[in-house]
Protein backbone atom coordinates (compact mmCIF):
# COMPACT_ATOMS: atom_id res chain seq x y z
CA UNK A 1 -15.56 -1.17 -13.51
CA UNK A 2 -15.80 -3.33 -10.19
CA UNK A 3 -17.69 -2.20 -7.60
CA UNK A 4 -18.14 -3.11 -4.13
CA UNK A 5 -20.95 -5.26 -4.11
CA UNK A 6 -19.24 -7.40 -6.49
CA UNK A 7 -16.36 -7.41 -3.78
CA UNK A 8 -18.36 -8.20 -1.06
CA UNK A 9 -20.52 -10.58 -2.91
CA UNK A 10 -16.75 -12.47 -3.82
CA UNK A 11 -15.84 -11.97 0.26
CA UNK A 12 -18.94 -13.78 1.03
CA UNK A 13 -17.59 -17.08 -1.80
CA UNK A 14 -14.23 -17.02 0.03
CA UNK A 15 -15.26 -17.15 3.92
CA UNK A 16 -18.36 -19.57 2.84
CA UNK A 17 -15.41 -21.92 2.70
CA UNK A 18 -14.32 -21.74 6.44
CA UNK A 19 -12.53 -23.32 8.32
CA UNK A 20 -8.97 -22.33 6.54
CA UNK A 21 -6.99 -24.87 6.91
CA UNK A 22 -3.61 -24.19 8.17
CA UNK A 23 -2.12 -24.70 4.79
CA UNK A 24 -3.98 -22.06 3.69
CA UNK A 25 -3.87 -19.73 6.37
CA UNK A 26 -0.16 -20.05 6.21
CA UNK A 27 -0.69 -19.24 2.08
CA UNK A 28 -3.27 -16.03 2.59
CA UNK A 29 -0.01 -14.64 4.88
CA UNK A 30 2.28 -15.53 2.91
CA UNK A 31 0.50 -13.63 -0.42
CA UNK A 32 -0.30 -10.57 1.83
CA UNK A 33 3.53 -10.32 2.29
CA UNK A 34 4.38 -10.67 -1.10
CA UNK A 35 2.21 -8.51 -2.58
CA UNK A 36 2.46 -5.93 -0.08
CA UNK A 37 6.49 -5.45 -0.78
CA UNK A 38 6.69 -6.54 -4.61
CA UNK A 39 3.96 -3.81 -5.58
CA UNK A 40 5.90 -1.15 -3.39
CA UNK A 41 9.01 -2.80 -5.03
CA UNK A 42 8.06 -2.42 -8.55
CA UNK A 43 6.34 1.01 -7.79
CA UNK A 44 9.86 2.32 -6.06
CA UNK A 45 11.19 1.23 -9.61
CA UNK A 46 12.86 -2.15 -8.34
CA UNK A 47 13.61 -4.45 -11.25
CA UNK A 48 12.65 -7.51 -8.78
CA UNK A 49 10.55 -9.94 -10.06
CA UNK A 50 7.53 -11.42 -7.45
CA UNK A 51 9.76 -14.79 -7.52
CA UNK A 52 13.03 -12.31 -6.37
CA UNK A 53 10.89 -10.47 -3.64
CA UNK A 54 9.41 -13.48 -2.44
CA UNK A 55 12.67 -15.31 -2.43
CA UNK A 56 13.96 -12.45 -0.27
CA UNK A 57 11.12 -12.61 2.01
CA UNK A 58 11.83 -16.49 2.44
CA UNK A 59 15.58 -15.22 3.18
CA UNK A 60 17.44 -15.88 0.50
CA UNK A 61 19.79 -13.04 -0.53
CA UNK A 62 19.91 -12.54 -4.18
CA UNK A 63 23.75 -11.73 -5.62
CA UNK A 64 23.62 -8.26 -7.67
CA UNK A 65 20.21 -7.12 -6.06
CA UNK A 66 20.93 -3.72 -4.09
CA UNK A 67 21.75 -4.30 -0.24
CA UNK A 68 18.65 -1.55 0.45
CA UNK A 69 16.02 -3.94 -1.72
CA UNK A 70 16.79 -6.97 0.17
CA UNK A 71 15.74 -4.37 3.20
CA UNK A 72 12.95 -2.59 1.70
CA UNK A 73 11.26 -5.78 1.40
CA UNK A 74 12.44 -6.96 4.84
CA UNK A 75 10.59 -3.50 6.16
CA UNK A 76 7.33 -5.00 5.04
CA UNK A 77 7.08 -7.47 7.22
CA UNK A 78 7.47 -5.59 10.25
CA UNK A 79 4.90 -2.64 8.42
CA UNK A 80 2.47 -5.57 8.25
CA UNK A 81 2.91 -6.98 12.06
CA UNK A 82 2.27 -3.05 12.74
CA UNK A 83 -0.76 -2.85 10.56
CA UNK A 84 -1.96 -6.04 12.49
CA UNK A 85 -1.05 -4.64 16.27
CA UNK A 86 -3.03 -0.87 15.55
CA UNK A 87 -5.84 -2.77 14.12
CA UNK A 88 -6.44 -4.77 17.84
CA UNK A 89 -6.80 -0.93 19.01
CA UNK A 90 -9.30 -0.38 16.40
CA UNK A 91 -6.87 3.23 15.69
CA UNK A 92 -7.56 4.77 11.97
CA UNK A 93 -4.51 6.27 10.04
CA UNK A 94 -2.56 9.74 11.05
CA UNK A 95 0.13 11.21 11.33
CA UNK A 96 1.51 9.26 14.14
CA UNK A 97 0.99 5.99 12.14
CA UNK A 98 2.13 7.47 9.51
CA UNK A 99 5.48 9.05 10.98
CA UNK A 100 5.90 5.31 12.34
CA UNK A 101 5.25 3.73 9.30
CA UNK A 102 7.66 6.26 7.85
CA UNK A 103 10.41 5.35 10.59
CA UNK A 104 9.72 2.04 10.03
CA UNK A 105 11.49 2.58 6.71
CA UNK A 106 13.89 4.94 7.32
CA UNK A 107 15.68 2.44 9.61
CA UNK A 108 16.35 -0.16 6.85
CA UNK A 109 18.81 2.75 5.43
CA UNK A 110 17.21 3.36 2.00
CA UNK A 111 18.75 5.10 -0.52
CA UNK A 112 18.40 9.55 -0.90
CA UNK A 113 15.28 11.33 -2.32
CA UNK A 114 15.31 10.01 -6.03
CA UNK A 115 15.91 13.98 -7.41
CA UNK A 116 15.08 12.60 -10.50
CA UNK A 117 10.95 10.96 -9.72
CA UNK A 118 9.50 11.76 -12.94
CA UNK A 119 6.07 12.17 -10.31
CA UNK A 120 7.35 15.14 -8.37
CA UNK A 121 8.74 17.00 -11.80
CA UNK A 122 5.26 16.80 -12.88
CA UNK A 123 4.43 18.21 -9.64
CA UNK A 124 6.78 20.77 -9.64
CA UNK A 125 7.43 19.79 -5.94
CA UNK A 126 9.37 21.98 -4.03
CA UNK A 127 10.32 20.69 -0.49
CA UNK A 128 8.17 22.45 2.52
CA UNK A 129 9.25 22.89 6.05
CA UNK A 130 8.03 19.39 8.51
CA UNK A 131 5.46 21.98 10.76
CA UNK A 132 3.96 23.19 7.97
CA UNK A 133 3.66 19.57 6.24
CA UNK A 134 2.57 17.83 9.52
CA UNK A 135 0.00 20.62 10.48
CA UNK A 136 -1.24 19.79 6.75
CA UNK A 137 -1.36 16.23 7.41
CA UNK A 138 -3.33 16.59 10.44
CA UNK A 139 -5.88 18.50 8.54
CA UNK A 140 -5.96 16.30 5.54
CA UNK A 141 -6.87 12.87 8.27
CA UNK A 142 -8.90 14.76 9.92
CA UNK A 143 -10.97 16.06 6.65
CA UNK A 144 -10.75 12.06 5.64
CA UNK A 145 -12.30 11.04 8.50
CA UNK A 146 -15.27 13.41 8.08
CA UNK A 147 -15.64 12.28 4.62
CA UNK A 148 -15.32 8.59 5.53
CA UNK A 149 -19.26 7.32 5.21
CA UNK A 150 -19.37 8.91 2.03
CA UNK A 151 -17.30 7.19 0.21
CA UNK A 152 -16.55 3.45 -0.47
CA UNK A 153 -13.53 1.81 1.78
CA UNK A 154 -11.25 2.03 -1.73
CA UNK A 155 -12.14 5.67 -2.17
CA UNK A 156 -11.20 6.51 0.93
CA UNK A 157 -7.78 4.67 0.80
CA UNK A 158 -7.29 6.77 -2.65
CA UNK A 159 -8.21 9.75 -1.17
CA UNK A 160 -5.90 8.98 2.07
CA UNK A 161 -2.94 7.89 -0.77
CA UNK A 162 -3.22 11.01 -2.48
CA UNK A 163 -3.56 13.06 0.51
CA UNK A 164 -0.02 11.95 2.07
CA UNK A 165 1.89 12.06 -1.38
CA UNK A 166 0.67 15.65 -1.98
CA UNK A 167 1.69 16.53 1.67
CA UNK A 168 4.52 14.48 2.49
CA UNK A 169 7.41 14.53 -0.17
CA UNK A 170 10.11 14.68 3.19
CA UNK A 171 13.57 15.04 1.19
CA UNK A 172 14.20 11.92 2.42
CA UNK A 173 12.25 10.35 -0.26
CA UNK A 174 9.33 8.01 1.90
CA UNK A 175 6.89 10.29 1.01
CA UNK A 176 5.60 7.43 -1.85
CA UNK A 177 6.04 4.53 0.39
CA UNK A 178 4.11 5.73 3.20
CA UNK A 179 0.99 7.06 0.92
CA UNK A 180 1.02 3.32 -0.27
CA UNK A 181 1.36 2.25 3.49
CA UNK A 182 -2.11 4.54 4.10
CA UNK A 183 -3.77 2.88 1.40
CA UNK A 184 -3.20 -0.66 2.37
CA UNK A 185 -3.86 0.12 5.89
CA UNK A 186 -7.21 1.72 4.88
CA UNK A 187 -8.09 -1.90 2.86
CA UNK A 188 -7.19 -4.15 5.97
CA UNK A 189 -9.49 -1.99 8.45
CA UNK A 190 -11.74 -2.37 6.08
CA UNK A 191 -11.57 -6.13 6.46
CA UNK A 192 -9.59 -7.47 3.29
CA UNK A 193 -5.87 -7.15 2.79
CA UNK A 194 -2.86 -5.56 0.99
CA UNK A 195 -2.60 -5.86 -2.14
CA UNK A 196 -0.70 -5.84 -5.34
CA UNK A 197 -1.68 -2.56 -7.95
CA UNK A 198 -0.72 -3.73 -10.41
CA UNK A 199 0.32 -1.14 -12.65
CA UNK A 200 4.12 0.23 -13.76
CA UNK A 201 5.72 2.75 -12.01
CA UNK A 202 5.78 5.16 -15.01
CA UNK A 203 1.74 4.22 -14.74
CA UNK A 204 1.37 4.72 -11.35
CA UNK A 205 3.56 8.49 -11.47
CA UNK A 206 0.72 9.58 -14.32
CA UNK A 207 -2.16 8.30 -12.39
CA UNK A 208 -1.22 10.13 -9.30
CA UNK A 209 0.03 13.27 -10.71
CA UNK A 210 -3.41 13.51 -12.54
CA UNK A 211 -5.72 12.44 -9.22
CA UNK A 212 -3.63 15.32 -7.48
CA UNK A 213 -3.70 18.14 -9.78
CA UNK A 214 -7.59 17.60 -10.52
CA UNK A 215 -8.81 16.06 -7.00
CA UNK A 216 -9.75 12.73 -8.70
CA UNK A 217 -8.61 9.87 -7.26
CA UNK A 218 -11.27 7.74 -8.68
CA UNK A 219 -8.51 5.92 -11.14
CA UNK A 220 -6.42 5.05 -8.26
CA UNK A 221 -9.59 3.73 -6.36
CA UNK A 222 -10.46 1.55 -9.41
CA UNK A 223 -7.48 -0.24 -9.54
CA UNK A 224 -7.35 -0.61 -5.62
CA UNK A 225 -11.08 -2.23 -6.37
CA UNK A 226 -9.49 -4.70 -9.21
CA UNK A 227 -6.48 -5.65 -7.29
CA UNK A 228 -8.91 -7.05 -3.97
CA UNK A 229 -11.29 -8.61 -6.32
CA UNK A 230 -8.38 -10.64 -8.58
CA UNK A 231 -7.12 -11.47 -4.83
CA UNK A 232 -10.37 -12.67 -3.41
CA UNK A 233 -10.45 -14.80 -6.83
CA UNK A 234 -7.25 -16.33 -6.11
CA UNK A 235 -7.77 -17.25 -2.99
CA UNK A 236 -10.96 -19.27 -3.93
CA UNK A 237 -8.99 -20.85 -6.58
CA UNK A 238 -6.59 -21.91 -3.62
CA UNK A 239 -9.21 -23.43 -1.55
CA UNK A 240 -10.88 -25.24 -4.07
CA UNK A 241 -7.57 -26.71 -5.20
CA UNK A 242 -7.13 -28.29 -1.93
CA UNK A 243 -4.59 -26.26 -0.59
């Protein structure tokens, strides 16, 4: 298990080596990008491989990769100039981040509610009327917030993933994307960045279903934990290659 003082301890190894250079300023961006959209990517059950998404990112369009992919990954770059513009207002996540976060997506045309999400059959999600779901939501940030010096920064970003996929299934289908958008907002307030979880989608649909029909998001918190720590690692590994 990895736990936060381990994190912080690795935090400490990676900003002892300040100044960045450009070249690696320009490489921590770069990575945050990547990782942000080929984790949603391979979550959303893309085929894309990080080289494909990161391709796409550098503007290349890929010949027999869905129109809506190239844009999905296109939509994390502006989610990520947003994350960066409600952080200067020091704002924590709620429904009006998360209905522009949501809008955000919406206009790169993605495809209809996957009917088929083997997550929401083992929900047995039914879809709820948007006052009753947004009154919800508002209760479940505000409940968050409360709970928020309890927990550690990748509990709370479970919790706040969890929350919004148990709330949010809109039949338009975002309702996954955004609860990943609260998480990796929750790490960069925190002070780190998004990251890759690096699990399968078939992984990700049993370790969610579980976390929301028992309350437990512990799992989900673990590998939020693992995915910062391998990044901080990386990075080092970077620097200290003389990048």
């Amino acid at each position: 298990m990895t736990d936060i003082k381990s994190i912080e301890d690795k935090r400490e190894a990676l900003y002892a080596l300040v100044p960045f250079s450009e070249g690696v300023k320009n490489f921590k961006r770069q990575v945050d990008l990547v990782d942000f959209a080929y984790s949603d990517m391979r979550l959303f059950g893309s085929a894309l491989t990080k080289e494909g998404v990161t391709r796409i990112l550098e503007g290349v369009t890929i010949p027999d990769v869905p129109v809506f992919e190239h844009r999905i990954c296109e939509a994390h770059r502006k989610l990520l100039s947003r994350f960066e513009d409600k952080l200067h207002m020091g704002l924590d996540i709620d429904i009006i981040l998360l209905n522009e976060y949501c809008m955000t997506l919406a206009s790169e045309d993605l495809p209809p509610y996957r009917e088929g999400m083997t997550l929401l059959y083992h929900l047995d999600f039914v879809p709820g009327d948007d006052d009753r779901i947004s009154s919800d939501l508002a209760d479940m940030f505000a409940a968050e917030r409360r709970l928020r010096d309890k927990r550690d920064f990748c509990e709370t970003a479970a919790a706040l993933h969890m929350g919004v996929l148990k709330t949010y299934p809109y039949s338009e289908g975002f309702s996954e994307l955004s609860a990943r958008a609260a998480a990796q907002y929750e790490l960069v307030k925190a002070g780190y960045f998004p990251v890759d979880i690096e699990i399968s989608e078939s992984e990700y649909n049993m370790v969610c279903a579980s976390a929301i029909r028992t309350g437990d998001a512990s799992k989900f918190a673990e590998l939020l934990r693992k995915a910062i720590f391998k990044k901080l690692q990386t990075l080092i590994d970077s620097i200290e290659r003389g990048l």
